[in-house]
C-alpha atoms as a PDB file:
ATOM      1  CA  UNK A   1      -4.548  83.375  -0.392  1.00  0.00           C
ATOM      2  CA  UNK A   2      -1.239  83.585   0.385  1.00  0.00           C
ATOM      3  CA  UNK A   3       1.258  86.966   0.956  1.00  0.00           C
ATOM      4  CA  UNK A   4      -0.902  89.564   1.683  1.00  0.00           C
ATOM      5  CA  UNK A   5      -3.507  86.921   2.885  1.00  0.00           C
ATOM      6  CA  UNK A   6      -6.139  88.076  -0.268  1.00  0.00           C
ATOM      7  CA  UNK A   7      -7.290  86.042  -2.976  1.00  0.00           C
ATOM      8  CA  UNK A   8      -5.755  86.990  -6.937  1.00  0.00           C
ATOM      9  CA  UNK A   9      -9.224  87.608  -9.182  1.00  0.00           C
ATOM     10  CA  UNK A  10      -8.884  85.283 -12.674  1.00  0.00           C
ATOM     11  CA  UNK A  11     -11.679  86.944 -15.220  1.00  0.00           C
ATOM     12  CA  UNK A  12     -12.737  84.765 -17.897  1.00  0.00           C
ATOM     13  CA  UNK A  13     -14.443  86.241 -20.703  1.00  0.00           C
ATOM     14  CA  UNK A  14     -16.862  83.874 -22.464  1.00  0.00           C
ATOM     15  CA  UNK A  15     -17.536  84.234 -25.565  1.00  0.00           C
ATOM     16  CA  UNK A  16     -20.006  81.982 -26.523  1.00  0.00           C
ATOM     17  CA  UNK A  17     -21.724  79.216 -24.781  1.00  0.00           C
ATOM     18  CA  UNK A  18     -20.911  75.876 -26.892  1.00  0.00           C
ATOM     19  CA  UNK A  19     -21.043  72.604 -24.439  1.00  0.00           C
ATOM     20  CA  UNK A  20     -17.982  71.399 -25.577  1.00  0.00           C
ATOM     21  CA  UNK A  21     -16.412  74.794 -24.536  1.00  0.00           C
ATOM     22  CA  UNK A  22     -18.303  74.786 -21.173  1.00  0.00           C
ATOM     23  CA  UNK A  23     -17.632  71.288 -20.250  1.00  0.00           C
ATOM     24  CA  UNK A  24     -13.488  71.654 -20.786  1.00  0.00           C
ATOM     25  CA  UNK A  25     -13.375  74.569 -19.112  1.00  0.00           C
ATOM     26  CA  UNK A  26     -15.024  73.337 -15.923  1.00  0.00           C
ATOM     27  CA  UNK A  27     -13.303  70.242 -16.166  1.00  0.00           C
ATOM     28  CA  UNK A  28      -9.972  72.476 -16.473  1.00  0.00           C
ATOM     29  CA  UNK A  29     -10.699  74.836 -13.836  1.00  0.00           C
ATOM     30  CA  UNK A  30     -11.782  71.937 -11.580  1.00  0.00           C
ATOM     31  CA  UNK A  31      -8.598  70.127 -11.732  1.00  0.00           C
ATOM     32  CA  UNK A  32      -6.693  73.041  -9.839  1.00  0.00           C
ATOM     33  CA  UNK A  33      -6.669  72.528  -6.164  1.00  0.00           C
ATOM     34  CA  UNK A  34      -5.831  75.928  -5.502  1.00  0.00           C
ATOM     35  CA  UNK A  35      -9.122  77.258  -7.091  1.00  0.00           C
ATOM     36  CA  UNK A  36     -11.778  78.790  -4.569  1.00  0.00           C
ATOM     37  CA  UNK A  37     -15.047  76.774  -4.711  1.00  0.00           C
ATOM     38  CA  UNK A  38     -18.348  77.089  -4.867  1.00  0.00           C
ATOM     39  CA  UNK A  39     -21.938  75.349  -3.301  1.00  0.00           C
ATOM     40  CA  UNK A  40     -25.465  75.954  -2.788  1.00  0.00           C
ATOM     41  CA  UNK A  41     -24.136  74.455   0.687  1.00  0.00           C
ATOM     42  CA  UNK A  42     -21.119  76.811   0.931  1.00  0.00           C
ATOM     43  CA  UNK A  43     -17.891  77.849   0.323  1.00  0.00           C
ATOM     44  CA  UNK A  44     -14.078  76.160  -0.047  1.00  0.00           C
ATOM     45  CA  UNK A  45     -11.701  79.298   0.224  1.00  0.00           C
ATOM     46  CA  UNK A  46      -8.352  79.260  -1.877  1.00  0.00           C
ATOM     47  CA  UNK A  47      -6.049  81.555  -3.573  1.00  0.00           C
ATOM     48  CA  UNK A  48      -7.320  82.501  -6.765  1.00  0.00           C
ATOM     49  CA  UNK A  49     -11.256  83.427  -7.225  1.00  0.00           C
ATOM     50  CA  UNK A  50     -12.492  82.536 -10.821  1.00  0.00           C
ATOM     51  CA  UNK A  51     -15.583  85.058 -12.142  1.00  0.00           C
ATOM     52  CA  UNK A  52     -17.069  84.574 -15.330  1.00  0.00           C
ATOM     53  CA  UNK A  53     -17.770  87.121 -17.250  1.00  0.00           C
ATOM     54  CA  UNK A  54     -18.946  87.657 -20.813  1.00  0.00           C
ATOM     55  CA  UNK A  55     -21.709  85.861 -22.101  1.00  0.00           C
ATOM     56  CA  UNK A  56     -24.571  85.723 -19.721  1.00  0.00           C
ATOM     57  CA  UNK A  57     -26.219  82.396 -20.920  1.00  0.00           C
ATOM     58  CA  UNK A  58     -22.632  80.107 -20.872  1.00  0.00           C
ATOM     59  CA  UNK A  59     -22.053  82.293 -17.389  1.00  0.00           C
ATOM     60  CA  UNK A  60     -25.449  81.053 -15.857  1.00  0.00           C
ATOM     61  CA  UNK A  61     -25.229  77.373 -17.450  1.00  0.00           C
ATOM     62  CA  UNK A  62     -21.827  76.948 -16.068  1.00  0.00           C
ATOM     63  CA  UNK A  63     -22.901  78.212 -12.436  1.00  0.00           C
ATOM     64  CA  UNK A  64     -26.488  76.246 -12.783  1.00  0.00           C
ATOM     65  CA  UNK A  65     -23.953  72.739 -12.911  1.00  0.00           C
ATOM     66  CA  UNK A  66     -25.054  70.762  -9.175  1.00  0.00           C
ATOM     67  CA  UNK A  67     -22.250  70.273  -6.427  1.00  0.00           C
ATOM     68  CA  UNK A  68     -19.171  72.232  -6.225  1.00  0.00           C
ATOM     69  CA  UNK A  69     -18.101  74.874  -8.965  1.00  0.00           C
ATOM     70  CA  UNK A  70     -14.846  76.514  -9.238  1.00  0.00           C
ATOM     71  CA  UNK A  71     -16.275  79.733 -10.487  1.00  0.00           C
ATOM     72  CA  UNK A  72     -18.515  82.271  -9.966  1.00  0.00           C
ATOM     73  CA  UNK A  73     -20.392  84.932 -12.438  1.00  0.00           C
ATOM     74  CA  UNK A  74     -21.017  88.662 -12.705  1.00  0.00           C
ATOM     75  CA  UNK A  75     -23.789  90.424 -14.183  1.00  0.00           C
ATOM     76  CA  UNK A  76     -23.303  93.717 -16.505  1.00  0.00           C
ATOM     77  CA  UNK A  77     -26.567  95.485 -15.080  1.00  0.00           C
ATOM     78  CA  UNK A  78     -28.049  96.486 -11.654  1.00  0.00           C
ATOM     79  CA  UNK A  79     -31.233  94.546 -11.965  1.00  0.00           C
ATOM     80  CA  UNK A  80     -32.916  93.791  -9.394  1.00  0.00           C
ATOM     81  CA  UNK A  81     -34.439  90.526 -10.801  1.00  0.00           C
ATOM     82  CA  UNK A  82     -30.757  89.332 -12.208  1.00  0.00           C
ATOM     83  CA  UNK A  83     -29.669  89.363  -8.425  1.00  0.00           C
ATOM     84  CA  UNK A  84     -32.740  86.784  -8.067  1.00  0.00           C
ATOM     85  CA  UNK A  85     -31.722  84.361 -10.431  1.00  0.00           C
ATOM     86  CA  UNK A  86     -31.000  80.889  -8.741  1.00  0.00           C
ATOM     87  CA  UNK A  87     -30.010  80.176  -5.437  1.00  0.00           C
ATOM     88  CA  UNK A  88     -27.728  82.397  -3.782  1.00  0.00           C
ATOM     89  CA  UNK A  89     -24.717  80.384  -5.326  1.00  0.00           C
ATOM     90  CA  UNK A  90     -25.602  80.924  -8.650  1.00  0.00           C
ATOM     91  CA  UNK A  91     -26.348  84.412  -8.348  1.00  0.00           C
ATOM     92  CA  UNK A  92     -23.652  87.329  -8.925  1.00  0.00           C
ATOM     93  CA  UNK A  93     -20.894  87.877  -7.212  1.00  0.00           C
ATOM     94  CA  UNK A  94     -19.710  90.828  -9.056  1.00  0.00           C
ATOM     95  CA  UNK A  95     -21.152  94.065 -11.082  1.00  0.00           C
ATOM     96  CA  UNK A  96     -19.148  94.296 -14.455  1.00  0.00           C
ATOM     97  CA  UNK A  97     -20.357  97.718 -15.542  1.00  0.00           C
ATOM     98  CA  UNK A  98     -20.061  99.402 -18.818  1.00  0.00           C
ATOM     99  CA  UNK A  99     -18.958 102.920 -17.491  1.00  0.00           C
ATOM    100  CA  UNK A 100     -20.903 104.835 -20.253  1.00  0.00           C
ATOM    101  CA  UNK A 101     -24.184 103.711 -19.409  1.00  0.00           C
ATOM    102  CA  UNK A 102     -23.981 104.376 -15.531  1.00  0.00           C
ATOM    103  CA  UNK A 103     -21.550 107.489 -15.255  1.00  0.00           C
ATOM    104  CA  UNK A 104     -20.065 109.887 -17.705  1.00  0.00           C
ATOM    105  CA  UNK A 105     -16.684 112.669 -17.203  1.00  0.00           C
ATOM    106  CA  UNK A 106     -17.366 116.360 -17.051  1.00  0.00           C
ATOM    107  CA  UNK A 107     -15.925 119.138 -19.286  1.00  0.00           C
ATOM    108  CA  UNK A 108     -12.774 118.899 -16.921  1.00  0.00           C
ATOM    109  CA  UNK A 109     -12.374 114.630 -17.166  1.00  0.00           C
ATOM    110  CA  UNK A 110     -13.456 114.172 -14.104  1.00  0.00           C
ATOM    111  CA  UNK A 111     -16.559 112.778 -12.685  1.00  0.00           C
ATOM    112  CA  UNK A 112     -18.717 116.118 -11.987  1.00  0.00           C
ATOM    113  CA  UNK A 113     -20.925 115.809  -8.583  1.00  0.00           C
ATOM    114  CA  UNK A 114     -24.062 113.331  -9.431  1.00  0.00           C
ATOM    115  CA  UNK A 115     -22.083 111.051 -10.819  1.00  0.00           C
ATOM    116  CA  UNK A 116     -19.364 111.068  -8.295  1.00  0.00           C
ATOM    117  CA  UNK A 117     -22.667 110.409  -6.000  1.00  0.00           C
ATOM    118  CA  UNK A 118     -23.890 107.402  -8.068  1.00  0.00           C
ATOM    119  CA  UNK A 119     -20.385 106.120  -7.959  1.00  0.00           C
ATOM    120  CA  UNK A 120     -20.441 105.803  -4.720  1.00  0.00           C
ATOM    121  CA  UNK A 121     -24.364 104.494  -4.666  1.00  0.00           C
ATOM    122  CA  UNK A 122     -23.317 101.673  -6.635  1.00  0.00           C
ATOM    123  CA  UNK A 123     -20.212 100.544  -4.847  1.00  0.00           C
ATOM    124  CA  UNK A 124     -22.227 101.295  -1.146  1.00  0.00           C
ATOM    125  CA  UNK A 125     -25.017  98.813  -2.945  1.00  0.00           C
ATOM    126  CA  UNK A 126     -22.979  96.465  -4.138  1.00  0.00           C
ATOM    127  CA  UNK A 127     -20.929  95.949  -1.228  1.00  0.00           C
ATOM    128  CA  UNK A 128     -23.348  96.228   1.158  1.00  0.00           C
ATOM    129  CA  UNK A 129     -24.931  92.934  -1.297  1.00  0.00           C
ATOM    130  CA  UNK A 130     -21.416  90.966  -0.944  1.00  0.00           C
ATOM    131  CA  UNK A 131     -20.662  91.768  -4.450  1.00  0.00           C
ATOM    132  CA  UNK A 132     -17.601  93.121  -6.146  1.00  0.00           C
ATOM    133  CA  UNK A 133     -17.563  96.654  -8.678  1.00  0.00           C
ATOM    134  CA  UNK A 134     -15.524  96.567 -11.966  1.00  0.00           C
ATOM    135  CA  UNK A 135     -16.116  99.327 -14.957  1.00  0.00           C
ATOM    136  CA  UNK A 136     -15.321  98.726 -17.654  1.00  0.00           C
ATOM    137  CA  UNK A 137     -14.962 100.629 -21.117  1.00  0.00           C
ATOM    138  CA  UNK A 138     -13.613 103.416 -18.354  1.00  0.00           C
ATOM    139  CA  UNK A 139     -11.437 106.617 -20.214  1.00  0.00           C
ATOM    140  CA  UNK A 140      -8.275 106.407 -18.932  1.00  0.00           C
ATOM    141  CA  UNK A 141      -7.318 109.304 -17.274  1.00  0.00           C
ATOM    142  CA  UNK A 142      -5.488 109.590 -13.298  1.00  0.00           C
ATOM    143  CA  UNK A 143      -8.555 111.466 -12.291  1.00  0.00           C
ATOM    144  CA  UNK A 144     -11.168 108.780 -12.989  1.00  0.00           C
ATOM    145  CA  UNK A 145      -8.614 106.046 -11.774  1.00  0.00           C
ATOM    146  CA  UNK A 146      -8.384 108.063  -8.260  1.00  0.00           C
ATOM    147  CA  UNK A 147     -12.090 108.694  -8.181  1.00  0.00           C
ATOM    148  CA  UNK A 148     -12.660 104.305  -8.583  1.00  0.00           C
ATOM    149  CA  UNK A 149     -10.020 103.914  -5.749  1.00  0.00           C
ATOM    150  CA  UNK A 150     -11.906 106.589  -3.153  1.00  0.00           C
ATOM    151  CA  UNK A 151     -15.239 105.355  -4.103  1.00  0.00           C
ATOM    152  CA  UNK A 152     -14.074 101.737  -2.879  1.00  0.00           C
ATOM    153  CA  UNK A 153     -14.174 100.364  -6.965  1.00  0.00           C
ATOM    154  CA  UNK A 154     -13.202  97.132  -6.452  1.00  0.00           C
ATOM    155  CA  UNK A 155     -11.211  96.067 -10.034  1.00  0.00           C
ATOM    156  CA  UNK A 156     -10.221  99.087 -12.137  1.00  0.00           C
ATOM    157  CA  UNK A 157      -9.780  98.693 -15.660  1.00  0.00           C
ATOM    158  CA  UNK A 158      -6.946  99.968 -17.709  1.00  0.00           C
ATOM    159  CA  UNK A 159      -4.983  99.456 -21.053  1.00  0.00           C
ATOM    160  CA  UNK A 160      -2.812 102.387 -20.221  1.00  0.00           C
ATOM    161  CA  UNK A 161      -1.037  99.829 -17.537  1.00  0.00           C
ATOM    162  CA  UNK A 162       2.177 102.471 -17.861  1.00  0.00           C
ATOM    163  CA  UNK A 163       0.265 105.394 -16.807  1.00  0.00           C
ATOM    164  CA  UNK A 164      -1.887 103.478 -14.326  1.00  0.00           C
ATOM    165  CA  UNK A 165       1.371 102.309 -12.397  1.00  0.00           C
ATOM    166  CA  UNK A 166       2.783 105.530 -12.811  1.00  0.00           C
ATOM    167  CA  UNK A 167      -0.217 107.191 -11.083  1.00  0.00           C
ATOM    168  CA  UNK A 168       0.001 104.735  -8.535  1.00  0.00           C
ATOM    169  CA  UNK A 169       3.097 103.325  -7.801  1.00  0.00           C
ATOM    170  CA  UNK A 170       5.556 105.734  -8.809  1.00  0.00           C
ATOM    171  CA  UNK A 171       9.347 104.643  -8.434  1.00  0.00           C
ATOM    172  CA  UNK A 172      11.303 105.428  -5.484  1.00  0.00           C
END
């Protein structure tokens, strides 16, 4: 945490859940001291939060390790039973959501009323839960980028980094 006094988010995208892969990445991300970490007795803050994402099994294996962790997992569905999962350590700490399967654009490219309401469902939920929101597999477009941002989206997605910063931090 330093500057503005917020942690930076590190995603990792698994992609497969071989132990030798598991073990050298924990072992890697354990060696930073700077590395927010994680108990089933509590928390050590610092400046950059690690959340694995990807594939679910190496994701749970790696947050299932006893004693501290220096990562954390997210879940790609609003389950109700996922959020269960473990003790409250291990559980989620973010929503990773495909945006097709939750909310869809309009005839206009922007999000038409009842999804702009679910939008807002989910992020109320998930916040109100402790967790964070990131869609993913969004369109690109300013509209949907402005709609995340009101709706309190908490990661916002974009390969069209140009046109996001030019929506959103245009030059003086």
């Amino acid at each position: 945490m330093y500057g503005d006094r917020r942690p930076f988010y590190l995603w990792i995208d698994l992609k497969g859940d071989e132990a030798e892969l598991l073990t050298a990445l924990a072992a890697a991300l354990d060696a930073c001291p700077f590395i927010w970490r994680f108990s089933d007795d509590g928390e050590e803050s610092g400046a950059v939060v690690v959340i694995l994402t990807g594939d679910k099994a190496a994701g749970r294996t790696l947050v299932g390790r006893p004693g501290w962790r220096s990562f954390v997992r997210d879940t790609e569905v609003l389950d109700a039973e996922e959020d269960e999962i473990g003790s409250p350590a291990q559980r989620p700490r973010a929503y990773s959501l495909r945006f097709g399967e939750y909310l869809s654009l309009d005839g206009d490219g922007e999000l038409g009323p009842d999804d702009l309401a679910r939008l807002h469902c989910i992020v109320a939920g998930a916040h109100a839960a402790g967790r964070l929101v990131r869609l993913w597999d969004a369109p690109d477009t300013e509209k949907l980028w402005r709609a995340e941002q009101a709706s309190g989206v908490d990661f916002i997605n974009t390969d069209d980094l140009d046109g996001f910063a030019a929506a959103h931090f245009p030059s003086p």
